[in-house]
PDB file of N, CA and C in Angstrom:
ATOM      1  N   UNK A   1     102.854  15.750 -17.169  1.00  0.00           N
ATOM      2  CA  UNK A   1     101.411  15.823 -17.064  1.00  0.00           C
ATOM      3  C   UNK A   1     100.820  14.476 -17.478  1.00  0.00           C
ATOM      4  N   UNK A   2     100.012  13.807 -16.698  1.00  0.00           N
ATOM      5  CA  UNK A   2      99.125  12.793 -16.883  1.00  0.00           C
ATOM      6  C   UNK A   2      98.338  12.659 -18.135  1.00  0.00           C
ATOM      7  N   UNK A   3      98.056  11.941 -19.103  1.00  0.00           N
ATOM      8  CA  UNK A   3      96.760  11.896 -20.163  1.00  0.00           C
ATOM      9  C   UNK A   3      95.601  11.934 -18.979  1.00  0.00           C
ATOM     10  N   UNK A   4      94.829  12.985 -19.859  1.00  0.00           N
ATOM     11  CA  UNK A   4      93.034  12.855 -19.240  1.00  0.00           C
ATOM     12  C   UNK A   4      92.666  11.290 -19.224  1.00  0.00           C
ATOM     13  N   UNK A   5      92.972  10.445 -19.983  1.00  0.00           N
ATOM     14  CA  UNK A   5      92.035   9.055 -20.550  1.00  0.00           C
ATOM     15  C   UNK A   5      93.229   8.393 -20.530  1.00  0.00           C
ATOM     16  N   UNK A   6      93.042   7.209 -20.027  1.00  0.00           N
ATOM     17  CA  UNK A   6      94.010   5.996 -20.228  1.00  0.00           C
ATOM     18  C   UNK A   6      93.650   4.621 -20.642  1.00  0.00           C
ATOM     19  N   UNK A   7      94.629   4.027 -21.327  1.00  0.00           N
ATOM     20  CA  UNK A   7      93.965   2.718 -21.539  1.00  0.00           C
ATOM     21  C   UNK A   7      92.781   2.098 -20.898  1.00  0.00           C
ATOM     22  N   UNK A   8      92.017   1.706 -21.743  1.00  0.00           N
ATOM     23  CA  UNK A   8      90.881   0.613 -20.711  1.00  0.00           C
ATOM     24  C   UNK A   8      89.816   1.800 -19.905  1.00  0.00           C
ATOM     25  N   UNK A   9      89.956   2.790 -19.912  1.00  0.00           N
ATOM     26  CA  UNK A   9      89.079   4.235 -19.370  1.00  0.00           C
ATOM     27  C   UNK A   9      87.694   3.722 -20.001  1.00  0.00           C
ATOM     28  N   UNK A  10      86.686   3.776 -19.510  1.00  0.00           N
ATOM     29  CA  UNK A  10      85.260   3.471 -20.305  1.00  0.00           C
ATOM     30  C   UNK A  10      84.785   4.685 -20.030  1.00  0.00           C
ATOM     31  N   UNK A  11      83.915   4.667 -21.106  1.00  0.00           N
ATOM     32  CA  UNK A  11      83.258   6.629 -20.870  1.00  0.00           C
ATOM     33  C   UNK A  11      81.841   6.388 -20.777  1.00  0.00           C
ATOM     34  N   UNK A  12      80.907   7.359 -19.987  1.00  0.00           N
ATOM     35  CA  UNK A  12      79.359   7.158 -20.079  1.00  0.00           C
ATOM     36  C   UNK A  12      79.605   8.477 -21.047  1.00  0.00           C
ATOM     37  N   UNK A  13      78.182   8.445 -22.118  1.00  0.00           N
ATOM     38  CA  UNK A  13      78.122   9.419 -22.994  1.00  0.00           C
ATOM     39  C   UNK A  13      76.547  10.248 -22.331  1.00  0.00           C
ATOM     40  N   UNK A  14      76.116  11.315 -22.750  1.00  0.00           N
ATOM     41  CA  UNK A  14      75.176  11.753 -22.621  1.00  0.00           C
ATOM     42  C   UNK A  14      74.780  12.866 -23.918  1.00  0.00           C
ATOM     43  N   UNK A  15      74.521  11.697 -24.923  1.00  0.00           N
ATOM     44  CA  UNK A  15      73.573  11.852 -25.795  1.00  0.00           C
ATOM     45  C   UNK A  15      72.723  12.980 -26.225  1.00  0.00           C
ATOM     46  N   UNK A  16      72.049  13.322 -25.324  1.00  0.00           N
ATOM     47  CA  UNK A  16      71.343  14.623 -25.138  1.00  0.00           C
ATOM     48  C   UNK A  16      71.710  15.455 -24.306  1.00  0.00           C
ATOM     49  N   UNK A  17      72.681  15.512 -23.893  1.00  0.00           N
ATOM     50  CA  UNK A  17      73.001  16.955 -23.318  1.00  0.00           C
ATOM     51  C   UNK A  17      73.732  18.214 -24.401  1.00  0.00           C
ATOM     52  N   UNK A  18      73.218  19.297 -23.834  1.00  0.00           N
ATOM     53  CA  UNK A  18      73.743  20.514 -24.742  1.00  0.00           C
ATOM     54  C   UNK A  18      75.237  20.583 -24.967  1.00  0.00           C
ATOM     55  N   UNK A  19      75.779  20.758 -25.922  1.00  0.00           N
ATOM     56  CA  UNK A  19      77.436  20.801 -25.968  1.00  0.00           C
ATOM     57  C   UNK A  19      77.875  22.349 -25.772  1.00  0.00           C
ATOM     58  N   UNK A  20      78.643  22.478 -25.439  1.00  0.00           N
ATOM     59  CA  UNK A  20      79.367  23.697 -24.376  1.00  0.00           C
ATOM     60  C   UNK A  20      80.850  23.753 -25.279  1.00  0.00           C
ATOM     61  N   UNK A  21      81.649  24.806 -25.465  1.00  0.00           N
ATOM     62  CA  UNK A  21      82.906  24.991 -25.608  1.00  0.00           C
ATOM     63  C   UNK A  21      83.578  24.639 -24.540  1.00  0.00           C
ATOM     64  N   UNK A  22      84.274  23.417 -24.318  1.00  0.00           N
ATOM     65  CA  UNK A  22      85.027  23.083 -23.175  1.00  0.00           C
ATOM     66  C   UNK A  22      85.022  21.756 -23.324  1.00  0.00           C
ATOM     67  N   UNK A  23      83.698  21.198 -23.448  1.00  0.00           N
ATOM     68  CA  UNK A  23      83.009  19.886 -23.056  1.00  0.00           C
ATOM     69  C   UNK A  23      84.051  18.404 -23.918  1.00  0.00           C
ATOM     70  N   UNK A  24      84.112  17.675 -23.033  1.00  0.00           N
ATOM     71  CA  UNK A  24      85.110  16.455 -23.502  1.00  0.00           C
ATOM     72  C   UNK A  24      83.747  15.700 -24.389  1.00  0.00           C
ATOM     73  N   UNK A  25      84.117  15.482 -25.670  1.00  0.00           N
ATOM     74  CA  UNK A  25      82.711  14.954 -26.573  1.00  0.00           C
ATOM     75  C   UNK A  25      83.946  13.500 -27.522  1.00  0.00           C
ATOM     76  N   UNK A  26      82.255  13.026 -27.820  1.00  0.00           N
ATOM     77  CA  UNK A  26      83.038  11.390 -28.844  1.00  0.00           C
ATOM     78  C   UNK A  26      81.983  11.796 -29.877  1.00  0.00           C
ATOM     79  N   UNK A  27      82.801  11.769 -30.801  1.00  0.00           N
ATOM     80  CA  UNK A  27      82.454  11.957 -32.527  1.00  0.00           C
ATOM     81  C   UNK A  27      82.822  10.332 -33.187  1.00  0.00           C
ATOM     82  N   UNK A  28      82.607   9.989 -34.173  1.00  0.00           N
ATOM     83  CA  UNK A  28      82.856   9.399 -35.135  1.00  0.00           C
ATOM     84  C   UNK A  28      83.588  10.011 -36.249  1.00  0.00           C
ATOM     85  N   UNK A  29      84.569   9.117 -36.543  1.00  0.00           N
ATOM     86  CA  UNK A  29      85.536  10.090 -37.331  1.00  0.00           C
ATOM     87  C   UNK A  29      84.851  10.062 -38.655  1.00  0.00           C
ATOM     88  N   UNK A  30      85.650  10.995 -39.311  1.00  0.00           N
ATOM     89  CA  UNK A  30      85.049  11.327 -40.601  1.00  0.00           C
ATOM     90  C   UNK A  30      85.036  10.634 -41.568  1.00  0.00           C
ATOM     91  N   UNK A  31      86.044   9.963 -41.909  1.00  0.00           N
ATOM     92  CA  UNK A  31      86.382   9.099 -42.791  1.00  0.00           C
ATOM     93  C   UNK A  31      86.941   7.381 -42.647  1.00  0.00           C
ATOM     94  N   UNK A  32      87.144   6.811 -40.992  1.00  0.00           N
ATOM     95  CA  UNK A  32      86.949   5.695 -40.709  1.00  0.00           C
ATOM     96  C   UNK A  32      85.597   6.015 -39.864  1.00  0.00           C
ATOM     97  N   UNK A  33      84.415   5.030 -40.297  1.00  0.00           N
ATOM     98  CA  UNK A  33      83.499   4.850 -39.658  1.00  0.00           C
ATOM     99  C   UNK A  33      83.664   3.939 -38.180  1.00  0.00           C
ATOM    100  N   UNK A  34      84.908   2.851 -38.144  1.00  0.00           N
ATOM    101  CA  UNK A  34      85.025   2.029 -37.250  1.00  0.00           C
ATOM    102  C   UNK A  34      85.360   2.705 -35.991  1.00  0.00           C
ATOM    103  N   UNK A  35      86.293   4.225 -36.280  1.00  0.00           N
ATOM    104  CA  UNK A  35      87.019   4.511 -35.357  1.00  0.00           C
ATOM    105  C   UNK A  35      85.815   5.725 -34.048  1.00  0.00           C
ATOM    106  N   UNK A  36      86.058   5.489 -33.173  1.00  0.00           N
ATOM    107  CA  UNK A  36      85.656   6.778 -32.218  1.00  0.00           C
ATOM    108  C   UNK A  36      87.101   7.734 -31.505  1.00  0.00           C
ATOM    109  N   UNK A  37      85.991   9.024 -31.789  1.00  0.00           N
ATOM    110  CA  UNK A  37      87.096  10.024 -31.366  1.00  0.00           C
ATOM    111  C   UNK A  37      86.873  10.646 -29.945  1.00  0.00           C
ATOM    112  N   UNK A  38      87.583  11.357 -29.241  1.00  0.00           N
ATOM    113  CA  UNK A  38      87.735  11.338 -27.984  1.00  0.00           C
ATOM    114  C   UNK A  38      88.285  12.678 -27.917  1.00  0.00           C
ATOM    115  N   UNK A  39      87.718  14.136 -28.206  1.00  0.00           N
ATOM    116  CA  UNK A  39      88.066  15.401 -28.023  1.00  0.00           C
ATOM    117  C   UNK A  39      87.872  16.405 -26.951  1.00  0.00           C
ATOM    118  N   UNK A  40      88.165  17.315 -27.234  1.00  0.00           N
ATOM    119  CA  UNK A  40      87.857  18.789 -26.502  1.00  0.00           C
ATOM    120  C   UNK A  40      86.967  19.328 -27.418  1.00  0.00           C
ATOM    121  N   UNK A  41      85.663  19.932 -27.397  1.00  0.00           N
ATOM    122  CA  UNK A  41      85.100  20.949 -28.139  1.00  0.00           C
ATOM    123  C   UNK A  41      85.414  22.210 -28.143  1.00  0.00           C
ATOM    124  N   UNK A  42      86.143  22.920 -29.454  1.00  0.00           N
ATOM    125  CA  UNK A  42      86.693  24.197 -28.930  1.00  0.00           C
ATOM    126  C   UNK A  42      86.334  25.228 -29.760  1.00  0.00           C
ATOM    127  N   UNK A  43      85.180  24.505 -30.737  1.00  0.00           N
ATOM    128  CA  UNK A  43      83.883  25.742 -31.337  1.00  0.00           C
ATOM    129  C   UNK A  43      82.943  25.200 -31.851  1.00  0.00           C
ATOM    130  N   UNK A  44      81.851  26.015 -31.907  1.00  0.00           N
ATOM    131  CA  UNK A  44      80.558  25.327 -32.688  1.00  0.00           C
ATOM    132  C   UNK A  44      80.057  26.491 -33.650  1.00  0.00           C
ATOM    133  N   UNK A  45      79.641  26.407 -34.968  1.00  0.00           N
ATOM    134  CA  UNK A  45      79.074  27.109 -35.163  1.00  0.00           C
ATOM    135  C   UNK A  45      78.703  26.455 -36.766  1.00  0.00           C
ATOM    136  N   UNK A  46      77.536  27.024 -37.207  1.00  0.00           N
ATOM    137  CA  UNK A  46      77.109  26.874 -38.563  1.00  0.00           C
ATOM    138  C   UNK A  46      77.356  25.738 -38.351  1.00  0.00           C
ATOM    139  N   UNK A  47      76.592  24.609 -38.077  1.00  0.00           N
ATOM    140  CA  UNK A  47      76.211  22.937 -38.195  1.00  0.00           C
ATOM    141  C   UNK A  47      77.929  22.403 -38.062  1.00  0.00           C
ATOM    142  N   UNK A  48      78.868  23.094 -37.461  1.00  0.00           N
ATOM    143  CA  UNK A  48      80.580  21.895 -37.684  1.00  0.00           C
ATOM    144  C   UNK A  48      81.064  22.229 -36.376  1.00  0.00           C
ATOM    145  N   UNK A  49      81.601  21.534 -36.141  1.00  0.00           N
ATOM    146  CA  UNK A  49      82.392  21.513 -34.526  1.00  0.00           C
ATOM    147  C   UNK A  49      83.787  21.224 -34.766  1.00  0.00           C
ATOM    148  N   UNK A  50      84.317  22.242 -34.397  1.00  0.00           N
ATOM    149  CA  UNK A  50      86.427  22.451 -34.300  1.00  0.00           C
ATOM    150  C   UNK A  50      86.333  21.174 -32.739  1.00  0.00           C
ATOM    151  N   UNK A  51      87.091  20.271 -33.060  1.00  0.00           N
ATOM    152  CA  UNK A  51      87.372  19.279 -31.895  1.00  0.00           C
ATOM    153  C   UNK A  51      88.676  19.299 -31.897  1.00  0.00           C
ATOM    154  N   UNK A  52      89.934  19.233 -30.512  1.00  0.00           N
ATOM    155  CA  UNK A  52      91.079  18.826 -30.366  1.00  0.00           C
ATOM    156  C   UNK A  52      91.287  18.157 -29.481  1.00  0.00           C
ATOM    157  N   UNK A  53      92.529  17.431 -29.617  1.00  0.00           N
ATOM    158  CA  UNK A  53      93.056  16.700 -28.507  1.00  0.00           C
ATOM    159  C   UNK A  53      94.036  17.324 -27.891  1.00  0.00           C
ATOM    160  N   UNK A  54      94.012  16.589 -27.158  1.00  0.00           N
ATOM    161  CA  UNK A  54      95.323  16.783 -25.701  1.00  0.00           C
ATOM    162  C   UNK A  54      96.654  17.398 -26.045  1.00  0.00           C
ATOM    163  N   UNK A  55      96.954  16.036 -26.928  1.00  0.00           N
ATOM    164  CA  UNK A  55      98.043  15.836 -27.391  1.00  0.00           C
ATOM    165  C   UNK A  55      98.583  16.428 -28.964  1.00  0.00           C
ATOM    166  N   UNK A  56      98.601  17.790 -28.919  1.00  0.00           N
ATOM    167  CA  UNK A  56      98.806  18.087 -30.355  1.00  0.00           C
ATOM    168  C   UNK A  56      99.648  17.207 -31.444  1.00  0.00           C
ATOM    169  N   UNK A  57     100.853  16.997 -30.984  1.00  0.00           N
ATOM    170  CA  UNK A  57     101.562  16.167 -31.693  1.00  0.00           C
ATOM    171  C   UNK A  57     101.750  14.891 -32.186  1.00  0.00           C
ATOM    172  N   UNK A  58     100.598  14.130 -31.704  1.00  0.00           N
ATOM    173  CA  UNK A  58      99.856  12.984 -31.777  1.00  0.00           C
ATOM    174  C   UNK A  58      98.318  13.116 -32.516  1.00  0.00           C
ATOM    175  N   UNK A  59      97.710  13.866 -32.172  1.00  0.00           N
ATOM    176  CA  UNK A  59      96.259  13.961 -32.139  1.00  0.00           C
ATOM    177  C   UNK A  59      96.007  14.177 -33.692  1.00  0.00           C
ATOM    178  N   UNK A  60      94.481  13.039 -33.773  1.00  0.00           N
ATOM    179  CA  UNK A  60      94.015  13.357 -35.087  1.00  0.00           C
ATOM    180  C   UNK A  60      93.092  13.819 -34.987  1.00  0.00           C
ATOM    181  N   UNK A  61      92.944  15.546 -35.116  1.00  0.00           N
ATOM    182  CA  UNK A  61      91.494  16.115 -34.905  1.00  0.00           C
ATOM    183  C   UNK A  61      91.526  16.991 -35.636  1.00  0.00           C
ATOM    184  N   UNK A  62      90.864  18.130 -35.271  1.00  0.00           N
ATOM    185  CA  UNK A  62      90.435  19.023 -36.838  1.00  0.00           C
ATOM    186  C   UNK A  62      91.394  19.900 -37.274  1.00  0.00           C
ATOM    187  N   UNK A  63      92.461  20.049 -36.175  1.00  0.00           N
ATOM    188  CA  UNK A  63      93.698  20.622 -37.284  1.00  0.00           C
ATOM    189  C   UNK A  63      94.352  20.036 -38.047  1.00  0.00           C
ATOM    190  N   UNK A  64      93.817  18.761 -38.255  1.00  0.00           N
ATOM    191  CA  UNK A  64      94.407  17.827 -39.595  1.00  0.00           C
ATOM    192  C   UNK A  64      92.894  17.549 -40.542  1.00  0.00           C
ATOM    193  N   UNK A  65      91.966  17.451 -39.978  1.00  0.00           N
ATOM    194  CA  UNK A  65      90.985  17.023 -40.522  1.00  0.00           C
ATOM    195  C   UNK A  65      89.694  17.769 -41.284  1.00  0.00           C
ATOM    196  N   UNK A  66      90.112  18.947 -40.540  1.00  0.00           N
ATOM    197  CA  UNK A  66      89.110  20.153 -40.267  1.00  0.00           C
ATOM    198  C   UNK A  66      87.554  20.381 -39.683  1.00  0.00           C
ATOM    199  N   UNK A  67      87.465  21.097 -39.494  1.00  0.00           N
ATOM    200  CA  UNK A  67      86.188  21.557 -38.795  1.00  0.00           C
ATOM    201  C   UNK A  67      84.879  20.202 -39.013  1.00  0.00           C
ATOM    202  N   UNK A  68      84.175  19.434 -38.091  1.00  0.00           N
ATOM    203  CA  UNK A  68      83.317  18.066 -38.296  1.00  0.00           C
ATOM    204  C   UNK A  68      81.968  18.718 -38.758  1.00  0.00           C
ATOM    205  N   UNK A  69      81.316  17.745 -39.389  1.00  0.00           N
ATOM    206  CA  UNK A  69      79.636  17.874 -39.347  1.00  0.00           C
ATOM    207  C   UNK A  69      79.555  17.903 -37.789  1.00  0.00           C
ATOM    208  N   UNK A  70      78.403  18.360 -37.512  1.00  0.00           N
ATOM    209  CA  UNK A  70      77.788  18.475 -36.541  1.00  0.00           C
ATOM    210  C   UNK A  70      76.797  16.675 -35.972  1.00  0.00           C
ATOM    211  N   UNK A  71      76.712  15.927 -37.058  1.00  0.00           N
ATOM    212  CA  UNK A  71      75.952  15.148 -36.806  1.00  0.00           C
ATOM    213  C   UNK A  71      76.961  13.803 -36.621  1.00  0.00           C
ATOM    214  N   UNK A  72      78.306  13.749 -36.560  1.00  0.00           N
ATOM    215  CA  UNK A  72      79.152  12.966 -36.290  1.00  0.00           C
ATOM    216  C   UNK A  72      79.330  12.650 -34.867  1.00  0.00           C
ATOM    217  N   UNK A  73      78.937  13.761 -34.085  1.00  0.00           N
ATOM    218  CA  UNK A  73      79.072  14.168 -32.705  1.00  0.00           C
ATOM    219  C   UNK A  73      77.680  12.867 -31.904  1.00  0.00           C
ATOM    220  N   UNK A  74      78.640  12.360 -30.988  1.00  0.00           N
ATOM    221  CA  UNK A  74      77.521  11.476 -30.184  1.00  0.00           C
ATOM    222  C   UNK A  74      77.098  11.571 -29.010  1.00  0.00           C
ATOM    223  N   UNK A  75      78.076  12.366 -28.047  1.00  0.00           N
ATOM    224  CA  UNK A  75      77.562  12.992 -26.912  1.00  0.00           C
ATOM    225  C   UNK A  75      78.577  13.747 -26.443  1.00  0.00           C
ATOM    226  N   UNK A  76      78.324  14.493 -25.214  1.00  0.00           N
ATOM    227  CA  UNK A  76      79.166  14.471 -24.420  1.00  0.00           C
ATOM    228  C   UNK A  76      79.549  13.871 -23.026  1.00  0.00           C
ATOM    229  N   UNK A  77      80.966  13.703 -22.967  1.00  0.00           N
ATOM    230  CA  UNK A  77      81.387  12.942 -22.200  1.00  0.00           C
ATOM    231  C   UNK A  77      81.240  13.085 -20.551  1.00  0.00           C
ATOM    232  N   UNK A  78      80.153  12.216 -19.670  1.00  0.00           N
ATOM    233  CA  UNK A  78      79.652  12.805 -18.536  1.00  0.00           C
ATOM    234  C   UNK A  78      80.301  11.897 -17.730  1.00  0.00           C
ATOM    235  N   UNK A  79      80.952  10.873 -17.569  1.00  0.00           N
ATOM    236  CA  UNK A  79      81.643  10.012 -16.541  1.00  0.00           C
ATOM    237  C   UNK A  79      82.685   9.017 -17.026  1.00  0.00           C
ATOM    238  N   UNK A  80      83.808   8.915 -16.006  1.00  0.00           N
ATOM    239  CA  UNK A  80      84.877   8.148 -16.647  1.00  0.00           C
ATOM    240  C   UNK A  80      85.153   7.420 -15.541  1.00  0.00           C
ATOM    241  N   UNK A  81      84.868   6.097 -15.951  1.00  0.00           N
ATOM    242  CA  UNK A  81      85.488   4.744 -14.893  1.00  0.00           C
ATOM    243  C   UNK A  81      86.220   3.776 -15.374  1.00  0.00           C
TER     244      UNK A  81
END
């Protein structure tokens, strides 16, 4: 199976759009401010968002990190060129 995202992939974000369970979203990680994250949204509730990746066995997302603020979240991901 192919990665969704590959090197050099640039993403348009959309900021204001509603987030959906499904939706490919970029957070800021929790604890490096430098880094951006690149998930699946796969719950929302009470102000925190469960995010995963692709790649379980690689991926640093909330089954290592746990459940995000809600305000880390920067959009969701609406185009990839």
């Amino acid at each position: 199976m192919l990665p969704l995202l590959a090197a050099g992939d640039e993403l348009l974000i959309d900021s204001r759009a509603a987030l959906r369970v499904g939706d490919l979203v970029v957070a800021r990680h929790p604890f490096r401010k430098d880094v951006l994250l690149v998930k699946t949204l796969v719950s929302l509730s009470d102000g925190r968002a469960w995010l995963e990746g692709c790649n379980e066995a690689q991926s640093s997302d909330s089954r290592s990190l746990g459940a995000l603020p809600v305000i880390l979240l920067l959009g969701k991901v609406s185009s990839r060129f």
